[in-house]
Protein backbone atom coordinates (compact mmCIF):
# COMPACT_ATOMS: atom_id res chain seq x y z
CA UNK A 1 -58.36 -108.53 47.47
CA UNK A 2 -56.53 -108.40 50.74
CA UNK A 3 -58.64 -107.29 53.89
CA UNK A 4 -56.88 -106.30 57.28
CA UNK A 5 -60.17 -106.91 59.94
CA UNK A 6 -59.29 -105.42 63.17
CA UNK A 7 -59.13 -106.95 66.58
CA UNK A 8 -62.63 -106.68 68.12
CA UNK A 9 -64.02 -107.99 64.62
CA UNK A 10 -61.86 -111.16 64.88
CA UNK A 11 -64.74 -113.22 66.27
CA UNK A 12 -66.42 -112.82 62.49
CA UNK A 13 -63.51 -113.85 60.67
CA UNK A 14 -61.44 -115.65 63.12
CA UNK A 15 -58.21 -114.44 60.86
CA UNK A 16 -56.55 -110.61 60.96
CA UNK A 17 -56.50 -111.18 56.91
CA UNK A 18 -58.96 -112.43 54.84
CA UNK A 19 -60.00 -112.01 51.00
CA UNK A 20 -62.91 -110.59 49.58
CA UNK A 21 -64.56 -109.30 46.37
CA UNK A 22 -66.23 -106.13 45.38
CA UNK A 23 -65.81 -103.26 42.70
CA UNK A 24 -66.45 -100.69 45.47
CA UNK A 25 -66.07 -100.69 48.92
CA UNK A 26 -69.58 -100.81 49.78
CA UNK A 27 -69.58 -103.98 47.00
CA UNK A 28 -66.40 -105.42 49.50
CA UNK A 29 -68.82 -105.05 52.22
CA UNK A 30 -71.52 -106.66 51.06
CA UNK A 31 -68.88 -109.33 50.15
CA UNK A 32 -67.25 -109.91 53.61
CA UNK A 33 -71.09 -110.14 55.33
CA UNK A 34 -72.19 -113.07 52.97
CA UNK A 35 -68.95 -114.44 53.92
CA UNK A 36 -69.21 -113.28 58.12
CA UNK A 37 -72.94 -112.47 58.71
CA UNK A 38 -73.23 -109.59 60.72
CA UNK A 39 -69.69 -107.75 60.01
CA UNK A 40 -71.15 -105.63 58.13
CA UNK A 41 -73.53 -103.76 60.41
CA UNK A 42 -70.39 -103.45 62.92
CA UNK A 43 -69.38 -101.17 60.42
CA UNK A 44 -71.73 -99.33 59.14
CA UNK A 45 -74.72 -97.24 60.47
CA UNK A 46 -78.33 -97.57 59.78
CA UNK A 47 -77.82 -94.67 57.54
CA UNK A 48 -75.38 -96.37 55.49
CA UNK A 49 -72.69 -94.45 56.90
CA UNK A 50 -69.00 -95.82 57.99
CA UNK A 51 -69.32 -95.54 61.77
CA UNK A 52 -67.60 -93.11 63.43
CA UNK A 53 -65.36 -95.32 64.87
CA UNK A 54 -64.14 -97.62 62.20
CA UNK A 55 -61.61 -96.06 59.89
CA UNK A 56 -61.35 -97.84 56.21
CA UNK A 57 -58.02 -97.19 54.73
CA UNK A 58 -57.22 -98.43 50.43
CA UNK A 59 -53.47 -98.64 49.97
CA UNK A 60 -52.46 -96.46 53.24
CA UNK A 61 -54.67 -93.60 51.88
CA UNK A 62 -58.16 -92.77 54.49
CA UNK A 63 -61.39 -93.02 52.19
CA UNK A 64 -64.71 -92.18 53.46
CA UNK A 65 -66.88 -93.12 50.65
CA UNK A 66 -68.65 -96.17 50.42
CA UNK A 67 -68.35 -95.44 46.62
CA UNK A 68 -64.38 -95.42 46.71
CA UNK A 69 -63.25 -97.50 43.69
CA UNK A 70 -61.17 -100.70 44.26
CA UNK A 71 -58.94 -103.14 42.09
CA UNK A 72 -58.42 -107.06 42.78
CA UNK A 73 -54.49 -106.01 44.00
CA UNK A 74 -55.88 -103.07 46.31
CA UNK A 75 -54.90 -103.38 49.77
CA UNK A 76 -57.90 -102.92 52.46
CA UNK A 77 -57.46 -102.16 55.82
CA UNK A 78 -60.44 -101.75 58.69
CA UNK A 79 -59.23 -99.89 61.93
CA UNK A 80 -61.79 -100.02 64.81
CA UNK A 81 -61.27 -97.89 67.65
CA UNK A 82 -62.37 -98.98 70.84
CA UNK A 83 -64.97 -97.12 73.28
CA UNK A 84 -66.90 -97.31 76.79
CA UNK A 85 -65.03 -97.45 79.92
């Protein structure tokens, strides 16, 4: 499926779209870090939480389970929201 990766996680992906697989989106995750090493723990918290600052959106609609179904024509989209001063 169709991932949107946001700005400051360019330097992964070096593309603002890329594919990936997965049957959940902690499965998608898991995906796009064997493709990007490291993306993943931008992410996501020790805890295996979403971080409070990333936002993961599946068709326009805000999920915030890791468990969140998905289907090979979902649309995924990562915000990231920028902090420090």
């Amino acid at each position: 499926m169709r991932v949107s990766i946001p700005t400051p996680l360019l330097s992964y992906t070096q593309e603002p779209h890329v594919n990936a697989d997965g049957a959940t989106v902690a499965e998608l995750l898991h995906d796009l870090d064997r493709r990007y090493p490291g993306i993943r723990f931008r992410m996501i918290d020790e805890q295996d939480e979403i971080r409070p600052h990333v936002k993961i959106f599946i068709n326009r609609e805000r999920i915030a389970d890791l468990d969140a179904r998905l289907t090979a024509d979902d649309d995924v989209q990562i915000l990231q929201a920028l902090s420090g001063g």
